[in-house]
C-alpha atoms as a PDB file:
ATOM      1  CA  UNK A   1     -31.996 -27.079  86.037  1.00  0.00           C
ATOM      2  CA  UNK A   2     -35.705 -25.227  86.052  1.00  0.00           C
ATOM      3  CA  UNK A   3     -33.925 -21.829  86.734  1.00  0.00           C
ATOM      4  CA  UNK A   4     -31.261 -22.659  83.274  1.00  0.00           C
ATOM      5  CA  UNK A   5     -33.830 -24.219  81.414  1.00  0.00           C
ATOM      6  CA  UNK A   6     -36.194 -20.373  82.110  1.00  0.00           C
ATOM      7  CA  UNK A   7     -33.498 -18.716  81.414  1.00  0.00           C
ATOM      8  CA  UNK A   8     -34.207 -16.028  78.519  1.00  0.00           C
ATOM      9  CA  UNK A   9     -31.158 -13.883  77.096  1.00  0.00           C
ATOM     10  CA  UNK A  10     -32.010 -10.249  75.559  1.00  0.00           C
ATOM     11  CA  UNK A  11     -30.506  -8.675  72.398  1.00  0.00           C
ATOM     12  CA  UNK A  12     -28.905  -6.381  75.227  1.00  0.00           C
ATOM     13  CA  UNK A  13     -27.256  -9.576  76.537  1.00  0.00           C
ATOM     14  CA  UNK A  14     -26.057 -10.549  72.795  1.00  0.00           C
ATOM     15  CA  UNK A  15     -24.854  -7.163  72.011  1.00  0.00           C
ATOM     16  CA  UNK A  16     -22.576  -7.579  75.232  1.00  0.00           C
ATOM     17  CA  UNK A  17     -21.112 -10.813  74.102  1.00  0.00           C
ATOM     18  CA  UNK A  18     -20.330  -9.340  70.685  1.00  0.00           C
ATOM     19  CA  UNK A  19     -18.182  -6.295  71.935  1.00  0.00           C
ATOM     20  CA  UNK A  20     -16.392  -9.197  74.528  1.00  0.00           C
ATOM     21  CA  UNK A  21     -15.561 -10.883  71.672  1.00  0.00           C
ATOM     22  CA  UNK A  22     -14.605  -8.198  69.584  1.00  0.00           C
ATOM     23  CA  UNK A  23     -12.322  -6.097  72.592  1.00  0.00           C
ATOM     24  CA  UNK A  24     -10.945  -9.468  73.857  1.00  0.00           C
ATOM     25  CA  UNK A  25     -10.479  -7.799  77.287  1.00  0.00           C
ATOM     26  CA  UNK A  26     -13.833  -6.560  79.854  1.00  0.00           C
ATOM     27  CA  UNK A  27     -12.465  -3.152  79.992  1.00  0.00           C
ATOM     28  CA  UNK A  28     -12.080  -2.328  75.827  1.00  0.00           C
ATOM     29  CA  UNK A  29     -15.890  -4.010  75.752  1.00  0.00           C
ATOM     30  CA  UNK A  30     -16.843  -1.318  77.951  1.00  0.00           C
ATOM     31  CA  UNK A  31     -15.310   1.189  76.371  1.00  0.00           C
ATOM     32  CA  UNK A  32     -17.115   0.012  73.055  1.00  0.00           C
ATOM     33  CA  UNK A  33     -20.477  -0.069  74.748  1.00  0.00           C
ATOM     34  CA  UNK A  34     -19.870   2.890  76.637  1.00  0.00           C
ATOM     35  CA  UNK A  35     -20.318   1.097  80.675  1.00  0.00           C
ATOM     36  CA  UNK A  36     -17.145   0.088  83.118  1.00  0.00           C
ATOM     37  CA  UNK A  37     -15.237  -3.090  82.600  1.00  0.00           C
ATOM     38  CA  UNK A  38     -16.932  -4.188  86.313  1.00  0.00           C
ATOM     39  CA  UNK A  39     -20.287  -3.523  84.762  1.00  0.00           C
ATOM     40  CA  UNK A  40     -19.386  -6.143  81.410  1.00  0.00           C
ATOM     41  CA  UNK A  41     -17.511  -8.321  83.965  1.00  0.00           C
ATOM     42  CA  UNK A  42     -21.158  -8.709  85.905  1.00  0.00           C
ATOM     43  CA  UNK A  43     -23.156  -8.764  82.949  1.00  0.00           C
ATOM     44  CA  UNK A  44     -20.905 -12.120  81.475  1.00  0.00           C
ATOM     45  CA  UNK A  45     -20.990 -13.604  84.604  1.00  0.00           C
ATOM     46  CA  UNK A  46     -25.331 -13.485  85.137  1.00  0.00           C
ATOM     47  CA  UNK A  47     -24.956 -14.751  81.405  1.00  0.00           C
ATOM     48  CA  UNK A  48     -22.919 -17.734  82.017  1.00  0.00           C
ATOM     49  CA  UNK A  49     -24.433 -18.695  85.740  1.00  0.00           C
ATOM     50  CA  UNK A  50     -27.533 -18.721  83.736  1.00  0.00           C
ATOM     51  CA  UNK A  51     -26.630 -20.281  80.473  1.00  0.00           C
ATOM     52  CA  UNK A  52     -25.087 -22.908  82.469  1.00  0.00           C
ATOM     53  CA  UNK A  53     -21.814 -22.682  80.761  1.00  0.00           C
ATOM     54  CA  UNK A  54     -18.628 -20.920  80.435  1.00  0.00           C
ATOM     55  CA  UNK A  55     -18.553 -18.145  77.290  1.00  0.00           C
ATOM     56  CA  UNK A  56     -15.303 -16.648  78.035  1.00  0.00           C
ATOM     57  CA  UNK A  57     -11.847 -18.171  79.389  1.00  0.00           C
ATOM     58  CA  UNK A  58      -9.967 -15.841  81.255  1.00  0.00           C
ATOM     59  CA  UNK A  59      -6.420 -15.082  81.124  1.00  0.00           C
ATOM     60  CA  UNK A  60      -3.984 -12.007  81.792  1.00  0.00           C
ATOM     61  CA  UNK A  61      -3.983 -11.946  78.177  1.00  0.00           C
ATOM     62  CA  UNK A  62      -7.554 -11.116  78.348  1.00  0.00           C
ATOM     63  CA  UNK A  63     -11.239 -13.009  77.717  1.00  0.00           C
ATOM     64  CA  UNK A  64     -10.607 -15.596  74.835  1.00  0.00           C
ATOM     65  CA  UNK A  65     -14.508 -16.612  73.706  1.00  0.00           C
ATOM     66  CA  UNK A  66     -15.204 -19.797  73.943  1.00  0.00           C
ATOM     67  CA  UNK A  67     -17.125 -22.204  70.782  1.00  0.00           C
ATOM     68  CA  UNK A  68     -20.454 -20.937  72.229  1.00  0.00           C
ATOM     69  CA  UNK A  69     -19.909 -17.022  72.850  1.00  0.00           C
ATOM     70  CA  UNK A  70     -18.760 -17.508  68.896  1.00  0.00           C
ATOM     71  CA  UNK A  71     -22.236 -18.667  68.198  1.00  0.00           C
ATOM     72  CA  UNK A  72     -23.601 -16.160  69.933  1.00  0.00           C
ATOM     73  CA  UNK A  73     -21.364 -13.113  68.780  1.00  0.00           C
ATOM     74  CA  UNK A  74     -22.598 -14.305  65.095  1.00  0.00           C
ATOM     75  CA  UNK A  75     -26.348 -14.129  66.129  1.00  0.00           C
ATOM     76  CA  UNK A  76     -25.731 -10.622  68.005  1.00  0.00           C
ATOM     77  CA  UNK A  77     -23.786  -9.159  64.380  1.00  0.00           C
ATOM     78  CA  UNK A  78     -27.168 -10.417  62.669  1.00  0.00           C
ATOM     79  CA  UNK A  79     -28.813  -8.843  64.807  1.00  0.00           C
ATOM     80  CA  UNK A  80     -26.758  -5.658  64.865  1.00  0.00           C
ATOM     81  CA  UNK A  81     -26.776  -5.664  60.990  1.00  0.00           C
ATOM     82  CA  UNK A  82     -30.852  -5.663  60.593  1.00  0.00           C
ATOM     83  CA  UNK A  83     -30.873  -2.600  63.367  1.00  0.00           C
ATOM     84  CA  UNK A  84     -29.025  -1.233  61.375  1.00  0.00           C
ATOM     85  CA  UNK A  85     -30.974  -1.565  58.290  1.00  0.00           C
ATOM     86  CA  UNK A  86     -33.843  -0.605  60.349  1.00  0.00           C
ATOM     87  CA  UNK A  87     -32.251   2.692  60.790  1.00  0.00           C
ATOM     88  CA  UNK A  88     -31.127   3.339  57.625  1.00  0.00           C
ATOM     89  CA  UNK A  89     -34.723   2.457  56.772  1.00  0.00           C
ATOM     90  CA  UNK A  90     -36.405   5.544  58.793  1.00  0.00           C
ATOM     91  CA  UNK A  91     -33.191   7.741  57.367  1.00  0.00           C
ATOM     92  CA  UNK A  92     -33.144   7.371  54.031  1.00  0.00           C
ATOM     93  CA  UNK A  93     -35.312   9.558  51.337  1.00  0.00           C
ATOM     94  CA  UNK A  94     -36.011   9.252  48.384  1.00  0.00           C
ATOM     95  CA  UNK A  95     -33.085  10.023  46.841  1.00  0.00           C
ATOM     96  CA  UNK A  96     -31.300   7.814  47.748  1.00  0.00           C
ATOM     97  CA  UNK A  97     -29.110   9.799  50.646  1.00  0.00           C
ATOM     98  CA  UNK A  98     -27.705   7.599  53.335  1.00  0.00           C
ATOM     99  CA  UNK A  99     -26.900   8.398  56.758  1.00  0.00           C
ATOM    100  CA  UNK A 100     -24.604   7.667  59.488  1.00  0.00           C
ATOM    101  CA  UNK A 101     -20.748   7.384  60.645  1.00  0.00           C
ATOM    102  CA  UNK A 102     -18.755   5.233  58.069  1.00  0.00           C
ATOM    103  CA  UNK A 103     -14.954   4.364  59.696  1.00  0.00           C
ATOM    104  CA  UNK A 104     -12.069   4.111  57.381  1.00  0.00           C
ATOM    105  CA  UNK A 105      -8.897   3.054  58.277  1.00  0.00           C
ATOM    106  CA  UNK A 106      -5.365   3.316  56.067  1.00  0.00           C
ATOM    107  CA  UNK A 107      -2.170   4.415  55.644  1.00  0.00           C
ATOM    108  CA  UNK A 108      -1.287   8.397  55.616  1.00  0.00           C
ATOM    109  CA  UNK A 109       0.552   8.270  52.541  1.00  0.00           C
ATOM    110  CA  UNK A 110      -2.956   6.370  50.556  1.00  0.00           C
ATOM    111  CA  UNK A 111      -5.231   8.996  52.455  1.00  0.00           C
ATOM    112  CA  UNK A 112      -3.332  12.067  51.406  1.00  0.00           C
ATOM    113  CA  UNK A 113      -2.788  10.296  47.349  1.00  0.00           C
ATOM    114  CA  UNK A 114      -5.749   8.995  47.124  1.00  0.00           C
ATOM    115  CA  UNK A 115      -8.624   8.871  48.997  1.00  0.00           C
ATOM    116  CA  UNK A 116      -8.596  12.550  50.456  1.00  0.00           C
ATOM    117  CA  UNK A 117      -8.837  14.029  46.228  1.00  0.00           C
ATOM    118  CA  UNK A 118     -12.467  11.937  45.826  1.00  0.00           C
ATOM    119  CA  UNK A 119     -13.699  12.232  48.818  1.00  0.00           C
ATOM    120  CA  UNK A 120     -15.127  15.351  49.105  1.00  0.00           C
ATOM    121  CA  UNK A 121     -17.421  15.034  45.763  1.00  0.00           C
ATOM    122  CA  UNK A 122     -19.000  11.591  47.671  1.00  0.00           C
ATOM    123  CA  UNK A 123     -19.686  13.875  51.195  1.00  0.00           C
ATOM    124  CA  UNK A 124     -21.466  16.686  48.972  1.00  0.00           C
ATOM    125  CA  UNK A 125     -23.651  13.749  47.226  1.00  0.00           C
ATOM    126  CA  UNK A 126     -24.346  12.215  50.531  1.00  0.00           C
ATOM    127  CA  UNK A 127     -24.635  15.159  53.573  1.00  0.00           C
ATOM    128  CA  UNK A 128     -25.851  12.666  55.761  1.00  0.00           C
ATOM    129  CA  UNK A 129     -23.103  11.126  56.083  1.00  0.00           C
ATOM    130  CA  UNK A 130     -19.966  11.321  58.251  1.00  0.00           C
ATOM    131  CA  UNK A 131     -16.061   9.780  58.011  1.00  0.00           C
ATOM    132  CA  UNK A 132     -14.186   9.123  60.333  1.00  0.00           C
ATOM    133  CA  UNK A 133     -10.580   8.690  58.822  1.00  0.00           C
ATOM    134  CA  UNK A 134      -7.940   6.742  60.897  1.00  0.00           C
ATOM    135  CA  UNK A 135      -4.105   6.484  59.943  1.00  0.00           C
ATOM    136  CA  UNK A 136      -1.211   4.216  60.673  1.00  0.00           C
ATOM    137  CA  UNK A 137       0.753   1.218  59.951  1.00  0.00           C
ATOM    138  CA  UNK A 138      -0.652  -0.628  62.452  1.00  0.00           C
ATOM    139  CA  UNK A 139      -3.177  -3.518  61.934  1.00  0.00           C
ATOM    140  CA  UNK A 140      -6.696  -2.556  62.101  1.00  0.00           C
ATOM    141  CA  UNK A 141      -9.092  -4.975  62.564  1.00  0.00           C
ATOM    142  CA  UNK A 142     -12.478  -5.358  60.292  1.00  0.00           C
ATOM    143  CA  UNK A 143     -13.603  -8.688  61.915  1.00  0.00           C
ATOM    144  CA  UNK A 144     -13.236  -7.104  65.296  1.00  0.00           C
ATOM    145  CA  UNK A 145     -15.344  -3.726  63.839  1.00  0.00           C
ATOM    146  CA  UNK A 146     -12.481  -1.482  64.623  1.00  0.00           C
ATOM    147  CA  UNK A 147     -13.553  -0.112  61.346  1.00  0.00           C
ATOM    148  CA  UNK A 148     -15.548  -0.493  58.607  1.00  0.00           C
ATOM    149  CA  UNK A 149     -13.612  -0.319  55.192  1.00  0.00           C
ATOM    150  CA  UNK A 150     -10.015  -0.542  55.344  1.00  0.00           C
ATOM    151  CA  UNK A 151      -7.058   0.035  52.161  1.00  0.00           C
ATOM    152  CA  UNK A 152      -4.418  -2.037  53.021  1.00  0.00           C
ATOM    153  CA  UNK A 153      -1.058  -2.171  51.430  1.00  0.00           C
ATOM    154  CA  UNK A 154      -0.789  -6.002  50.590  1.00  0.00           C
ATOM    155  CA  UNK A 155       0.104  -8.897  48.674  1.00  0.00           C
ATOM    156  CA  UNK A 156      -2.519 -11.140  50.391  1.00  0.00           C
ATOM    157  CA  UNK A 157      -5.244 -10.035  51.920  1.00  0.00           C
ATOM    158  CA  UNK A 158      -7.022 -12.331  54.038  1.00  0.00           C
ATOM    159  CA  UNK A 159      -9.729 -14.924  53.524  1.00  0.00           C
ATOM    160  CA  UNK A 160     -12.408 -14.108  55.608  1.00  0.00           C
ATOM    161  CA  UNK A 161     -12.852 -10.412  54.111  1.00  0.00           C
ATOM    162  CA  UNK A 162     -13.938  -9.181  50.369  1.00  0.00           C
ATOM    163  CA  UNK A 163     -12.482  -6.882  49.092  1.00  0.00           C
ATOM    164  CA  UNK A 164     -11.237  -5.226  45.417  1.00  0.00           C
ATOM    165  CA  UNK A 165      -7.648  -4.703  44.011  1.00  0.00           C
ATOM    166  CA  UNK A 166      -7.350  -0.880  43.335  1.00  0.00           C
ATOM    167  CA  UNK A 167      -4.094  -1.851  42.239  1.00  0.00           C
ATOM    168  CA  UNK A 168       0.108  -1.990  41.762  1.00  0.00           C
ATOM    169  CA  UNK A 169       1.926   0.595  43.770  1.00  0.00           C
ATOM    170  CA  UNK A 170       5.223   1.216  42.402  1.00  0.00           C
ATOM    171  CA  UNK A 171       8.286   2.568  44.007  1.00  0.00           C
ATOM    172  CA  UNK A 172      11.588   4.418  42.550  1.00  0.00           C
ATOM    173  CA  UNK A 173      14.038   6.455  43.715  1.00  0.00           C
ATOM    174  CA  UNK A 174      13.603  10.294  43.277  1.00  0.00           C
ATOM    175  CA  UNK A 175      15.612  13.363  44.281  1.00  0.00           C
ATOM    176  CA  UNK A 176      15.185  17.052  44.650  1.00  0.00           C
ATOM    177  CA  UNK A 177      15.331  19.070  41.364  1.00  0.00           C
ATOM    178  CA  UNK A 178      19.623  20.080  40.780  1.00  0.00           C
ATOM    179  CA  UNK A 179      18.871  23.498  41.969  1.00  0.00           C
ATOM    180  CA  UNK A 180      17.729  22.299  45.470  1.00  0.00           C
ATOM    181  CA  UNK A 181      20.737  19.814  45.767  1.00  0.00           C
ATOM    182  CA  UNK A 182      23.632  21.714  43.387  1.00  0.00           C
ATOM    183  CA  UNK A 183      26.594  19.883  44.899  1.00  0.00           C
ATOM    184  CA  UNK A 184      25.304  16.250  45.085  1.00  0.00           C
ATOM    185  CA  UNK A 185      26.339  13.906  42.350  1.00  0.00           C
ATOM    186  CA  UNK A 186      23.638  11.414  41.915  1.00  0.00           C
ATOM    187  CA  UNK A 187      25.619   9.570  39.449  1.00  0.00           C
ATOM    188  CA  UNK A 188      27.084   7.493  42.110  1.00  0.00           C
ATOM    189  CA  UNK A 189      24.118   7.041  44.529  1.00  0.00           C
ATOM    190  CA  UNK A 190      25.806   5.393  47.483  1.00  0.00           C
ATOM    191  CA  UNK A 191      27.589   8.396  48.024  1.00  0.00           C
ATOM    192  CA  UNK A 192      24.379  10.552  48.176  1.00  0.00           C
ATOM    193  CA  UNK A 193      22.590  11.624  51.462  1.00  0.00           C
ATOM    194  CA  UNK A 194      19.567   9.083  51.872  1.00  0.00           C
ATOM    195  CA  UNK A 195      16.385  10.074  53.645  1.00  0.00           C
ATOM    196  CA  UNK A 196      14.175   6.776  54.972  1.00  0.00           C
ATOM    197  CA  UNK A 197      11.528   5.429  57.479  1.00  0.00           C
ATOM    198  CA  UNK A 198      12.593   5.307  61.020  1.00  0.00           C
ATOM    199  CA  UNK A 199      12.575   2.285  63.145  1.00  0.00           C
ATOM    200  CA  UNK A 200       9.179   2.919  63.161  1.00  0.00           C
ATOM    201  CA  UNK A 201       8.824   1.032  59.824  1.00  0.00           C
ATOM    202  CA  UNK A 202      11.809  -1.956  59.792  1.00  0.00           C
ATOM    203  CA  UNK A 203       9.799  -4.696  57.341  1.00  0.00           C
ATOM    204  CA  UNK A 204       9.025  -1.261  54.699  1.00  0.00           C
ATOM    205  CA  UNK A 205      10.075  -1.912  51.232  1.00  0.00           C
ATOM    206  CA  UNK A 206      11.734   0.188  50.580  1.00  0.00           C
ATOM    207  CA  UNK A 207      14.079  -0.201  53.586  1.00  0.00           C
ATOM    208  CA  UNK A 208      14.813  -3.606  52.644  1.00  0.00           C
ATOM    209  CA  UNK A 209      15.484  -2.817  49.269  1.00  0.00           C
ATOM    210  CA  UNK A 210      18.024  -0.390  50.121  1.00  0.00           C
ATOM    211  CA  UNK A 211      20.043  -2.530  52.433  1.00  0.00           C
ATOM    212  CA  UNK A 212      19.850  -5.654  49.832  1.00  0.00           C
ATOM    213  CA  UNK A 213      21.390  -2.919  47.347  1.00  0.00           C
ATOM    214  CA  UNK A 214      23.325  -0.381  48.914  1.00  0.00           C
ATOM    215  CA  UNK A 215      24.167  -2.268  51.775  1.00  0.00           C
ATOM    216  CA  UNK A 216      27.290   0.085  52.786  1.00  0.00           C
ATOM    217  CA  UNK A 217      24.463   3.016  52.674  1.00  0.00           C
ATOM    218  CA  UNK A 218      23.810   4.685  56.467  1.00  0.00           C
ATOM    219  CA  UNK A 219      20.620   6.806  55.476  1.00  0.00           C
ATOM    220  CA  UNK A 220      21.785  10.524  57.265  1.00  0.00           C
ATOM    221  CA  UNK A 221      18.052  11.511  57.524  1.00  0.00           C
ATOM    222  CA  UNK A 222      15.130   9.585  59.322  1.00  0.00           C
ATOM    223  CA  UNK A 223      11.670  10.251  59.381  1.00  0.00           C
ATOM    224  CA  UNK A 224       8.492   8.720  60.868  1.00  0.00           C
ATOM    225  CA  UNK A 225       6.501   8.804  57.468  1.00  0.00           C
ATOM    226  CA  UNK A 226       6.439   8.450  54.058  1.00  0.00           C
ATOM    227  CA  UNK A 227       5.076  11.577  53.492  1.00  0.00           C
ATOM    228  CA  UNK A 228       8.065  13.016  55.569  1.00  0.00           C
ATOM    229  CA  UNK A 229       9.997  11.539  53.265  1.00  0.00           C
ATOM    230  CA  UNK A 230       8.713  13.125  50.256  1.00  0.00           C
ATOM    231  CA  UNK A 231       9.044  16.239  51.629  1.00  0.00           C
ATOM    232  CA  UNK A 232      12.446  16.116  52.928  1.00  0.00           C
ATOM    233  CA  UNK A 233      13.375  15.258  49.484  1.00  0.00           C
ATOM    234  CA  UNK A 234      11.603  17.895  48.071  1.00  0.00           C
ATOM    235  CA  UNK A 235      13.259  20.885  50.574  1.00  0.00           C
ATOM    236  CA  UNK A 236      16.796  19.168  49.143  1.00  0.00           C
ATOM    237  CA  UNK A 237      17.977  17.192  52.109  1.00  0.00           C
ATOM    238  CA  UNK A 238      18.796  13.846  49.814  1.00  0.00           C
ATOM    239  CA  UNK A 239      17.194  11.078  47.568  1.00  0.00           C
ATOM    240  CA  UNK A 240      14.630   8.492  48.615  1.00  0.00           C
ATOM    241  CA  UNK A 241      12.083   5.677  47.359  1.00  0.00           C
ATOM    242  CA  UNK A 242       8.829   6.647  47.261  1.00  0.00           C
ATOM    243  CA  UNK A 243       5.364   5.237  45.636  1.00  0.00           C
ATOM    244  CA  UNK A 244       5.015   7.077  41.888  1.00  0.00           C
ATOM    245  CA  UNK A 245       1.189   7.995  42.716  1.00  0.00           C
ATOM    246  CA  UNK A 246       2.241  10.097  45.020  1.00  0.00           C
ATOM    247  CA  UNK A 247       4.902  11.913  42.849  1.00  0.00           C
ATOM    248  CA  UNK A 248       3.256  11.610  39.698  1.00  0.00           C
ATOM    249  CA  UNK A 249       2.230  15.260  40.023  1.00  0.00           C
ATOM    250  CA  UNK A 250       4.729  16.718  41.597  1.00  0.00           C
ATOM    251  CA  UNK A 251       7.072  19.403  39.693  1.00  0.00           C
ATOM    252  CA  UNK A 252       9.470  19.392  42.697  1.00  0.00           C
ATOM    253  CA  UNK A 253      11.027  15.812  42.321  1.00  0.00           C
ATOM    254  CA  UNK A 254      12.942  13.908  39.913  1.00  0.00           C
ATOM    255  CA  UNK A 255      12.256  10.396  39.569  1.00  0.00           C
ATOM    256  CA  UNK A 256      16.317   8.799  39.541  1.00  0.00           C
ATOM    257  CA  UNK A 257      14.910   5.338  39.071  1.00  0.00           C
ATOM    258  CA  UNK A 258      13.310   2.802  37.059  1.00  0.00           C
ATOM    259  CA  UNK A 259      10.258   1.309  38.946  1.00  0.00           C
ATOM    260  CA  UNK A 260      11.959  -1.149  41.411  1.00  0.00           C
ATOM    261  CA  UNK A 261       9.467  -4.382  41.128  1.00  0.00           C
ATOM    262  CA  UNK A 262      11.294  -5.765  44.479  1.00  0.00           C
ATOM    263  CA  UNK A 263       9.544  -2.724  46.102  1.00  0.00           C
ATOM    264  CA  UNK A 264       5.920  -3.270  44.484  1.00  0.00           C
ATOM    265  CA  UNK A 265       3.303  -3.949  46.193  1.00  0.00           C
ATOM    266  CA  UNK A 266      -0.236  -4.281  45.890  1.00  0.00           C
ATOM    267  CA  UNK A 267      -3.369  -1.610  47.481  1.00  0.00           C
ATOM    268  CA  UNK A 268      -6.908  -3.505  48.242  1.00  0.00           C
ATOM    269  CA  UNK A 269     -10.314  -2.009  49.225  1.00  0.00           C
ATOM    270  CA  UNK A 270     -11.327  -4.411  51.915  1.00  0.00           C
ATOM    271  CA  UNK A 271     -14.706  -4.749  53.950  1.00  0.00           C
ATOM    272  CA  UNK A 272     -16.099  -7.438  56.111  1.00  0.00           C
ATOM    273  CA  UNK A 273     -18.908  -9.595  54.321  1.00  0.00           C
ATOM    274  CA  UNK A 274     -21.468  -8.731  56.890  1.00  0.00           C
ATOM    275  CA  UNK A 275     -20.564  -4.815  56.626  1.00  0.00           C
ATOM    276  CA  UNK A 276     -21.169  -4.714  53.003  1.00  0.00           C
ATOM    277  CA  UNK A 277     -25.190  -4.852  53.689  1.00  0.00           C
ATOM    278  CA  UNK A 278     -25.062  -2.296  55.905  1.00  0.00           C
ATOM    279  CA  UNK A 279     -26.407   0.627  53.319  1.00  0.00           C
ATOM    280  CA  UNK A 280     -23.922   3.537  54.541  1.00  0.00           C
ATOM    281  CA  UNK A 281     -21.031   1.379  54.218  1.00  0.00           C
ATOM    282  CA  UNK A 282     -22.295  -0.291  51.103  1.00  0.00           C
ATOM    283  CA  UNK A 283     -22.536   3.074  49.501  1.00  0.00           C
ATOM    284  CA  UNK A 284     -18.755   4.242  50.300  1.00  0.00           C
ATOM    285  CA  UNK A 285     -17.239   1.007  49.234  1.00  0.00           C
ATOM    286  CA  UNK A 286     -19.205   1.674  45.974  1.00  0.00           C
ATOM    287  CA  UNK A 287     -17.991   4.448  45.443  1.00  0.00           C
ATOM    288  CA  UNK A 288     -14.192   4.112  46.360  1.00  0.00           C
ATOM    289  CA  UNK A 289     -14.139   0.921  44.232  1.00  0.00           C
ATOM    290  CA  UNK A 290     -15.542   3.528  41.437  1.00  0.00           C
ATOM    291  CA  UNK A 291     -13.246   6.306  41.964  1.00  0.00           C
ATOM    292  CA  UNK A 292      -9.869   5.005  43.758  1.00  0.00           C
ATOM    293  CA  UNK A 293      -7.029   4.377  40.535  1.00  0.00           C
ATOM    294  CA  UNK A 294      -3.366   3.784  40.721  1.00  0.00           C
ATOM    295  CA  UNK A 295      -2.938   4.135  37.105  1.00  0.00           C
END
């Protein structure tokens, strides 16, 4: 009881229990904090022999933190967040540049629309600073730190984030221009040569649109992307559903379609409460929430 009761934990031993709880397995903690999985596995172990208590259940599933490691995982991000701020603090000048790596994580098709055409006018304002763009359909998680701002393409975002509607994002069907397709009536659409997402993307849409309509429709074209899609529609290879912002200023398509409000959905600007006073990230989410429009 003397030895538990002596026992003194460091901000070293906090910041392990925060990537544990974050990774959810020993080996992605060490990955995040740059040791072996053995070397977290060790760490947890002096922590809980000399806590007195368990922090993490173990499963093959991987380490699932118990009520306490929660606790401590919120004192080690307050923790995190002043460093940070103390940082920032010895970086920034007086005019107001900021510094560091900000991580943002969305979909190809909104990097390429939208956030690749403003973002080079925020990284000549701010030359300290670096991005570090990730793509895919996957979920990324904020409360987990796998990034710092994320766009997501939803109806619902979830409660424990803030976060800013840029947004509707429409859909219609658009072609080639006739000269690219000459001998393809699109007055009768179901007898047209579809391109669409792959298995890759099952739940899109757009996908689910075109079976609830065109159900006798086989699409002869797949591709892995949306962007793939827009361009195979562009070379002539067959129609397609696509977002508008993203053909809005195109000359090379020819919107067939009506918006299709089954097919809308909704773009937010999302951020974890605690990021938002970190001053790099503060700054970006500024100044997407400025700049981003789906008008």
């Amino acid at each position: 009881m003397l030895a538990e009761t002596q026992f003194r934990m460091s901000s070293a031993d906090l910041e392990i229990v925060l990537a544990t709880v974050r990774a959810r397995t020993l080996s992605d903690a060490g990955k995040r904090l740059g040791i072996d999985g053995s070397t977290v596995f060790r760490a947890i172990q002096r922590l809980e022999k000399g806590l007195g208590q368990q922090l993490f259940a173990r499963s093959r599933n991987g380490s699932h933190p118990t009520e306490l490691a929660l606790k401590l995982a919120q004192h080690a991000e307050r923790i995190e967040i002043e460093l940070e701020g103390a940082r920032t603090a010895t970086q920034q000048d007086r005019d107001g540049l900021v510094s560091g790596l900000v991580r943002l994580a969305t979909t190809d098709t909104v990097l390429h629309g939208l956030i690749l055409p403003v973002l080079a006018d925020l990284a000549l304002a701010q030359p300290l600073l670096q991005f570090e763009l990730t793509t895919g359909n996957e979920f990324i998680s904020l409360a987990k730190r796998d990034a710092d701002i994320a766009l997501r393409v939803t109806r619902q975002p979830p409660d424990y984030l803030i976060g800013r509607h840029v947004g509707r994002i429409r859909v219609a069907l658009f072609g080639p221009r006739p000269e690219k397709m000459p001998h393809s009536d699109t007055s009768n659409l179901a007898l047209c040569n579809w391109i669409a997402p792959d298995d890759a993307l099952p739940g899109h849409s757009s996908v689910l649109w075109r079976k609830r309509q065109y159900p006798s429709v086989t699409p002869r074209h797949k591709v892995n992307s949306i962007l793939s899609v827009i361009a195979a529609i562009a070379s002539g290879l067959g129609i397609g559903l696509i977002p508008l912002f993203l053909a809005q200023h195109r000359d090379d398509l020819v919107q067939l379609s009506d918006p299709i409000d089954e097919c809308e959905t909704q773009l937010w600007l999302l951020t974890h409460v605690e990021s938002r006073l970190i001053p790099r990230v503060s700054v970006v989410y500024a100044y997407l929430a400025d700049h981003l429009s789906l008008a």
